[in-house]
C-alpha atoms as a PDB file:
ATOM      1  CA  UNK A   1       0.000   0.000   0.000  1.00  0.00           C
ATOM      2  CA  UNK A   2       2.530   2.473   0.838  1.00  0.00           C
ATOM      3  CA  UNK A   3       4.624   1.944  -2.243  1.00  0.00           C
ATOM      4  CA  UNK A   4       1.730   2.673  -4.332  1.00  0.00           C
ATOM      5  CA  UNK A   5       0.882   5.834  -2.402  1.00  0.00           C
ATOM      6  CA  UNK A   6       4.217   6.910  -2.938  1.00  0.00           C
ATOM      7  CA  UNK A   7       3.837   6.104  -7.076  1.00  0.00           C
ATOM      8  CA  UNK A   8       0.405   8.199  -6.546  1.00  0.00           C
ATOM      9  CA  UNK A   9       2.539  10.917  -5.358  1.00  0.00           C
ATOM     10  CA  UNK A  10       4.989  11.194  -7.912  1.00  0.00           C
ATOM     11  CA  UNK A  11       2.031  10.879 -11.085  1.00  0.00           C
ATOM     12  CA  UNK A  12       0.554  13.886  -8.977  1.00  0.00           C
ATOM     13  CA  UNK A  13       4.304  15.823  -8.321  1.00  0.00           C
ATOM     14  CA  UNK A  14       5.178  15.288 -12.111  1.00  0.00           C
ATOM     15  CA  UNK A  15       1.672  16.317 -13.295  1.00  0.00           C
ATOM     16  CA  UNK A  16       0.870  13.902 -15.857  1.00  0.00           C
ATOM     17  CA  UNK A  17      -0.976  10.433 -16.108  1.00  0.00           C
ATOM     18  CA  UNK A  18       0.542   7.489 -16.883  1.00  0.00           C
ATOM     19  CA  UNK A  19      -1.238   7.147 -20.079  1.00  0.00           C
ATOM     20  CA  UNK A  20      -0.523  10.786 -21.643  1.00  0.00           C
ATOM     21  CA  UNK A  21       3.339   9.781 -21.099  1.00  0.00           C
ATOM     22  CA  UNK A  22       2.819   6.640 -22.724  1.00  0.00           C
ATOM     23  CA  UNK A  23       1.121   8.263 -25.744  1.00  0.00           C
ATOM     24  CA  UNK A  24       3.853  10.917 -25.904  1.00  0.00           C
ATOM     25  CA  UNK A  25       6.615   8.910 -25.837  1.00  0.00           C
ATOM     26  CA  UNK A  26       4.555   6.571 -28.769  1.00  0.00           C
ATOM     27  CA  UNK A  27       4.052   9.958 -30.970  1.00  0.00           C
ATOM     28  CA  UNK A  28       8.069  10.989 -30.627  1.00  0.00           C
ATOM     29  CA  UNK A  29       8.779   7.304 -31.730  1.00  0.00           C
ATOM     30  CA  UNK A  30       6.510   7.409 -34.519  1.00  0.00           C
ATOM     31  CA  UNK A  31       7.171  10.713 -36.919  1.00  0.00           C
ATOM     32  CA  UNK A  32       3.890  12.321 -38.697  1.00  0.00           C
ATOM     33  CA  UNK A  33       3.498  12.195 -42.198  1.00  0.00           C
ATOM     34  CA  UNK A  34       3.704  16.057 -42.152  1.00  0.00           C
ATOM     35  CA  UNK A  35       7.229  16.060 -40.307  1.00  0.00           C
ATOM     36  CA  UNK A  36       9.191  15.756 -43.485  1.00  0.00           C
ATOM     37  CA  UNK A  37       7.019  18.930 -45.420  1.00  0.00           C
ATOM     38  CA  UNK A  38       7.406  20.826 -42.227  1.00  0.00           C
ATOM     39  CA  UNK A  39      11.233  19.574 -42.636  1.00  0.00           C
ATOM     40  CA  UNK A  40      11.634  21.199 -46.358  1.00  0.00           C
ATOM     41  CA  UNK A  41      10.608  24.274 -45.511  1.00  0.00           C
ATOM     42  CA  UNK A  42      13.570  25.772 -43.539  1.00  0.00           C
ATOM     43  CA  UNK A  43      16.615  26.512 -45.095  1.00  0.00           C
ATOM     44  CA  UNK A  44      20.209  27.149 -43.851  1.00  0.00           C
ATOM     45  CA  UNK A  45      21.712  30.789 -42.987  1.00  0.00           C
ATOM     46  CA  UNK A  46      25.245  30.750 -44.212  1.00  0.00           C
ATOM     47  CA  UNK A  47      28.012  32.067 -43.054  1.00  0.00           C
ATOM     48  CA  UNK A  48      30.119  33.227 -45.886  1.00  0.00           C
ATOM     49  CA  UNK A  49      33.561  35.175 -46.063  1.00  0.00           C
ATOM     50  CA  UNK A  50      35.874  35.680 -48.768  1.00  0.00           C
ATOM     51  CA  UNK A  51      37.939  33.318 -50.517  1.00  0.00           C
ATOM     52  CA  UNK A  52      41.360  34.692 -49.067  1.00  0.00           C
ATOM     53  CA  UNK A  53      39.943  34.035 -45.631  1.00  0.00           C
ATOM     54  CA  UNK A  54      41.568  30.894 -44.173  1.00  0.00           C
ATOM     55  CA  UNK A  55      39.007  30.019 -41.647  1.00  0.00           C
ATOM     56  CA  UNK A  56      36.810  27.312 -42.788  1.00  0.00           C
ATOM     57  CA  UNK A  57      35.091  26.598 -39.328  1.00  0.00           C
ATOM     58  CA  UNK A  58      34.205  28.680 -36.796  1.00  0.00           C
ATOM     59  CA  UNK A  59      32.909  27.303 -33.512  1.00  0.00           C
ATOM     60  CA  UNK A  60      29.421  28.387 -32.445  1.00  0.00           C
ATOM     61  CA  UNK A  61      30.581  30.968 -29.587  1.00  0.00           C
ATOM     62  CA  UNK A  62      33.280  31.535 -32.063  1.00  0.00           C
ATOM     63  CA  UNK A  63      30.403  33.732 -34.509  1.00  0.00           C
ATOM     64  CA  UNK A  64      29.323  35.130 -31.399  1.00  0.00           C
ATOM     65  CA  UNK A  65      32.355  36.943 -30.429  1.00  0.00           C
ATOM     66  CA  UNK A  66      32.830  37.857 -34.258  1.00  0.00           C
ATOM     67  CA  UNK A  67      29.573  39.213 -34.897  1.00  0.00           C
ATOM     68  CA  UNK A  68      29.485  41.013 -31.461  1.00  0.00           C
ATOM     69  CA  UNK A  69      32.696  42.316 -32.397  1.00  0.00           C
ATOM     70  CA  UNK A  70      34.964  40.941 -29.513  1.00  0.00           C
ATOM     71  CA  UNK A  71      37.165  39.393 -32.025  1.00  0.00           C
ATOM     72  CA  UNK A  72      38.068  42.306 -34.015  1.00  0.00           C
ATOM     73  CA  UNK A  73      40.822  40.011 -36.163  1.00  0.00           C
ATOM     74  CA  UNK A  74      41.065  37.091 -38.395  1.00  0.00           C
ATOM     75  CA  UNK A  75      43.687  34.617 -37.590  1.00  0.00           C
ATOM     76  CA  UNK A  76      45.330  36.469 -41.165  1.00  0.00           C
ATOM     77  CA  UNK A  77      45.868  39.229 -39.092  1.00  0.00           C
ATOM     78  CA  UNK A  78      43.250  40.735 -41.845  1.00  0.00           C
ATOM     79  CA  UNK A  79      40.380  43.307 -39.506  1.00  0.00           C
ATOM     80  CA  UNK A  80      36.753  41.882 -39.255  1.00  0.00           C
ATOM     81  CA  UNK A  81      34.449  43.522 -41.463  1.00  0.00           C
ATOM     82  CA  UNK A  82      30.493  42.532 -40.582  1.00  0.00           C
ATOM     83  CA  UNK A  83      27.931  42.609 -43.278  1.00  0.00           C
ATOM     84  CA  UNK A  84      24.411  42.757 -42.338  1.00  0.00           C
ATOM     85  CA  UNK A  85      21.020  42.502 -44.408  1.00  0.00           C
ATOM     86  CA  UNK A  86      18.658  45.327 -43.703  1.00  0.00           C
ATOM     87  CA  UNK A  87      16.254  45.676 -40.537  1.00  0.00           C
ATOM     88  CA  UNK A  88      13.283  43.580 -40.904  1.00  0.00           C
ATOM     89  CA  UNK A  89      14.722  40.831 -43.068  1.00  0.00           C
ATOM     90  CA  UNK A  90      14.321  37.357 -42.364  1.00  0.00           C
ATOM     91  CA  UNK A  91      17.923  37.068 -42.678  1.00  0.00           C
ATOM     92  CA  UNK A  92      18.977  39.623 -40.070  1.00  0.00           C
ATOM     93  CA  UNK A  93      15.816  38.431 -37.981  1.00  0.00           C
ATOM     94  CA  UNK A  94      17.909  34.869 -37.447  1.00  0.00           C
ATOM     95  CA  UNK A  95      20.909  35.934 -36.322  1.00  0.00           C
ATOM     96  CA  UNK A  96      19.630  38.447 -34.276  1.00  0.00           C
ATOM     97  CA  UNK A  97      17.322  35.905 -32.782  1.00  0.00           C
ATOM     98  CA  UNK A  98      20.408  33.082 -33.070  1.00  0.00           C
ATOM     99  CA  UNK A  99      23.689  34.800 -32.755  1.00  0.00           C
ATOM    100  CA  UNK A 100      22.991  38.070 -30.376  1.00  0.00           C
ATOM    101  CA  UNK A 101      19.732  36.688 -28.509  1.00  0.00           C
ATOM    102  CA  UNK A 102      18.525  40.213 -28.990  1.00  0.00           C
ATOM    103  CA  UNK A 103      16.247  41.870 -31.160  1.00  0.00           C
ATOM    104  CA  UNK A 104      17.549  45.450 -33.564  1.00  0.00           C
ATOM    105  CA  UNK A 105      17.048  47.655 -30.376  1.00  0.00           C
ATOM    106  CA  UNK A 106      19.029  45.772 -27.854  1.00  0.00           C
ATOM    107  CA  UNK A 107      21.683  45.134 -30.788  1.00  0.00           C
ATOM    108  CA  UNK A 108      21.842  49.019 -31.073  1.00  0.00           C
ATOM    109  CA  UNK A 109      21.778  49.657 -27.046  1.00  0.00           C
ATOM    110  CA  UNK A 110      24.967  46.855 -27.247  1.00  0.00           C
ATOM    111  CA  UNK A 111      26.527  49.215 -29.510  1.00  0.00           C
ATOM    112  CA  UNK A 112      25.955  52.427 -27.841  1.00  0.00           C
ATOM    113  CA  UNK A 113      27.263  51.137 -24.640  1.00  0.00           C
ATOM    114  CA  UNK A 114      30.529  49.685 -26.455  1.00  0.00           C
ATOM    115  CA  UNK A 115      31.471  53.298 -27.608  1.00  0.00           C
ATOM    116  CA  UNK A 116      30.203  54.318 -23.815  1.00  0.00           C
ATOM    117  CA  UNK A 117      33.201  51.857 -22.529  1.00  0.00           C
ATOM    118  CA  UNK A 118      35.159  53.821 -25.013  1.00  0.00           C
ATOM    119  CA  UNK A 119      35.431  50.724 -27.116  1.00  0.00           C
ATOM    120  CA  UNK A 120      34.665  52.429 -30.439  1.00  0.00           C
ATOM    121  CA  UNK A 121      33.187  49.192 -32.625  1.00  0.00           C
ATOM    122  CA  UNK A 122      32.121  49.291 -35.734  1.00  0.00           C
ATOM    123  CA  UNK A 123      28.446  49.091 -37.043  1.00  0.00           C
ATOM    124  CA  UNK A 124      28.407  46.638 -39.044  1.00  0.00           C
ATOM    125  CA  UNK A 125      27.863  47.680 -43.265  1.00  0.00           C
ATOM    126  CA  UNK A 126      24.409  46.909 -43.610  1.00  0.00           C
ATOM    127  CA  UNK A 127      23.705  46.291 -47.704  1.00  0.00           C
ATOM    128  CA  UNK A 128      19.703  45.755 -49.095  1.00  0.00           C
ATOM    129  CA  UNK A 129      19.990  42.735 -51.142  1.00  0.00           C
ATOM    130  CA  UNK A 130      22.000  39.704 -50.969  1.00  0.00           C
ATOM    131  CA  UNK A 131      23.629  40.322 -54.694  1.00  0.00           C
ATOM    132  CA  UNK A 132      25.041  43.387 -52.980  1.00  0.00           C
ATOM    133  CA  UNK A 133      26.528  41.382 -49.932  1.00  0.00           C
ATOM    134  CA  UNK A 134      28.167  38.306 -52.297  1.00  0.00           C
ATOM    135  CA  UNK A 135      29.933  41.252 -53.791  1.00  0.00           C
ATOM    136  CA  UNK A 136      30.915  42.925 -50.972  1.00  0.00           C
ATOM    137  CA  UNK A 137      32.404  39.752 -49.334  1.00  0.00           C
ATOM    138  CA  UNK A 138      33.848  38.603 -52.988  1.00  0.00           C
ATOM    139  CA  UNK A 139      35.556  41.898 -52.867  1.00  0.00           C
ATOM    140  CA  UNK A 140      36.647  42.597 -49.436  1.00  0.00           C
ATOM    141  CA  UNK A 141      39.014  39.866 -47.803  1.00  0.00           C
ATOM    142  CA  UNK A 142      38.104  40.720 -44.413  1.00  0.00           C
ATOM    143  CA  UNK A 143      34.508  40.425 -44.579  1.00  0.00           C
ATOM    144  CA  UNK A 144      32.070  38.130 -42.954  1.00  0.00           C
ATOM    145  CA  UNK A 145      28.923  38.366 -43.721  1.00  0.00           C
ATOM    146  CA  UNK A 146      25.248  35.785 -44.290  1.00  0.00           C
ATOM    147  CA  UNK A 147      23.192  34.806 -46.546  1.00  0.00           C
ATOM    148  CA  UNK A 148      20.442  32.480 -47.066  1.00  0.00           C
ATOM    149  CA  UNK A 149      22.045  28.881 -48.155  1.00  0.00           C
ATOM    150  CA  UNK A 150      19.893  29.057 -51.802  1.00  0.00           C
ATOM    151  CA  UNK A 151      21.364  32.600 -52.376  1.00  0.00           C
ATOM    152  CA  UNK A 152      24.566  31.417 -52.224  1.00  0.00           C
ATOM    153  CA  UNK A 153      27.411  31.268 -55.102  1.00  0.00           C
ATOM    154  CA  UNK A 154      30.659  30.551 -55.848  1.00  0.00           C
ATOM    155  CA  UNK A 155      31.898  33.859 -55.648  1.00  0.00           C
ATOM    156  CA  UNK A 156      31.745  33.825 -51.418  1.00  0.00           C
ATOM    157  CA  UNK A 157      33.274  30.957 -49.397  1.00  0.00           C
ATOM    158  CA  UNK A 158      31.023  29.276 -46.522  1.00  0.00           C
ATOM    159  CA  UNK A 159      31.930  28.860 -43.256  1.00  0.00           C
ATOM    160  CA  UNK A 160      31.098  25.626 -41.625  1.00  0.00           C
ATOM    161  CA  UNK A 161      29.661  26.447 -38.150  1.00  0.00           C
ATOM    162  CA  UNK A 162      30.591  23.745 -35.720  1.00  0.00           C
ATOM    163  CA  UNK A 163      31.921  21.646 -38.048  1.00  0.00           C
ATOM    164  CA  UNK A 164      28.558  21.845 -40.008  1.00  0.00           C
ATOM    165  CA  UNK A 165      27.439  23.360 -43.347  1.00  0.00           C
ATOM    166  CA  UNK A 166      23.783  25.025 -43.691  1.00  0.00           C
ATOM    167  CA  UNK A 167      22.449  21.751 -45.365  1.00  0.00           C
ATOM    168  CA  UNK A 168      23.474  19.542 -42.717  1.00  0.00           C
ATOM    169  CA  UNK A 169      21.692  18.365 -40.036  1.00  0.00           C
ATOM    170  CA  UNK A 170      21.996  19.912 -36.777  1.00  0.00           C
ATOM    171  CA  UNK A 171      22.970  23.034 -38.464  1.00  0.00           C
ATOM    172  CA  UNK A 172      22.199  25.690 -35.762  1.00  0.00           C
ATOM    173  CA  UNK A 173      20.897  28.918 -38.008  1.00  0.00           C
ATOM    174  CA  UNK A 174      17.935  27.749 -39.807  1.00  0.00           C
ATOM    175  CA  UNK A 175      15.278  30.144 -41.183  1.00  0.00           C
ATOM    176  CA  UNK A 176      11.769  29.547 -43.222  1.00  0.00           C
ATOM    177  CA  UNK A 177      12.565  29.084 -46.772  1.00  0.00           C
ATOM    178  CA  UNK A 178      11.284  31.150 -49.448  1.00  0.00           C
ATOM    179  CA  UNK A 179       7.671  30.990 -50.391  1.00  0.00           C
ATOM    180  CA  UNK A 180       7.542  29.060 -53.792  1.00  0.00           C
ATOM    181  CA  UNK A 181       7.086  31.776 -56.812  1.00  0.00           C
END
């Protein structure tokens, strides 16, 4: 008797009856027939710098400190240069969201306050279209900058983020893919 009060007691603690946990641990075995379309339509954010650059993977906190702008340096001894989409895009919306864990007007408040601390960073050169920022990369060997995996060429090298590329699962800066036209 007592060691089924006690197995009362924790069903009641946790919250949840025996059969809902059942069921939910059934439905994560079993995927739905909409998990693959939901699946397709996110695509990967990539990271892309120029070809000069010799970084080919950056570790996760790595992009943090980069697009931040605590690492002010590439291991070439070449200056950061930050590319951003323009407020409002998907693209910027990600690694705001991913990256910063802020939203525009914390990322400008971050800013503010570094030239407060007398640290003087640089905002980074925001350009309207992706065309614009594969040329800007492709033409500035500092420059890091993203783009959405499908508007990607071979005119900007990708970084692989963790050891992973934007296709790959497990990739961490996924956004909705475009609509189809």
């Amino acid at each position: 008797m007592k060691a089924a009060t006690s197995v009362l007691l924790l069903v009641m603690a946790v919250g949840m009856p025996m059969d809902v946990a059942s069921s939910q641990t059934d439905s994560l075995q079993q995927p739905h027939a909409s998990t693959a379309h939901r699946a397709s339509s996110w695509e990967g954010l990539a990271i892309v710098v120029n070809h000069k650059n010799l970084t080919d993977n950056v570790a996760f906190w790595q992009l943090y400190q980069i697009f931040s702008e605590e690492k002010k340096w590439w291991s070439s001894r070449r200056r950061v240069t930050l590319v951003a989409m323009p407020r409002g895009t998907a693209e910027r919306q990600t690694v705001l969201r991913v990256i910063h864990r802020m939203n525009d007007g914390d990322l400008d408040k971050y800013f503010f306050w570094s030239v407060y601390r007398g640290e003087f960073p640089s905002y980074p050169t925001t350009l309207a279209t992706p065309v614009e920022v594969r040329k800007f990369v492709s033409n500035t060997p500092g420059a890091i900058g993203y783009l959405r995996a499908s508007d990607v060429d071979n005119s900007v090298k990708v970084l692989r983020v963790n050891g992973l590329l934007p296709g790959d699962d497990g990739y961490p800066l996924r956004l909705r893919a475009h609509a189809a036209k």
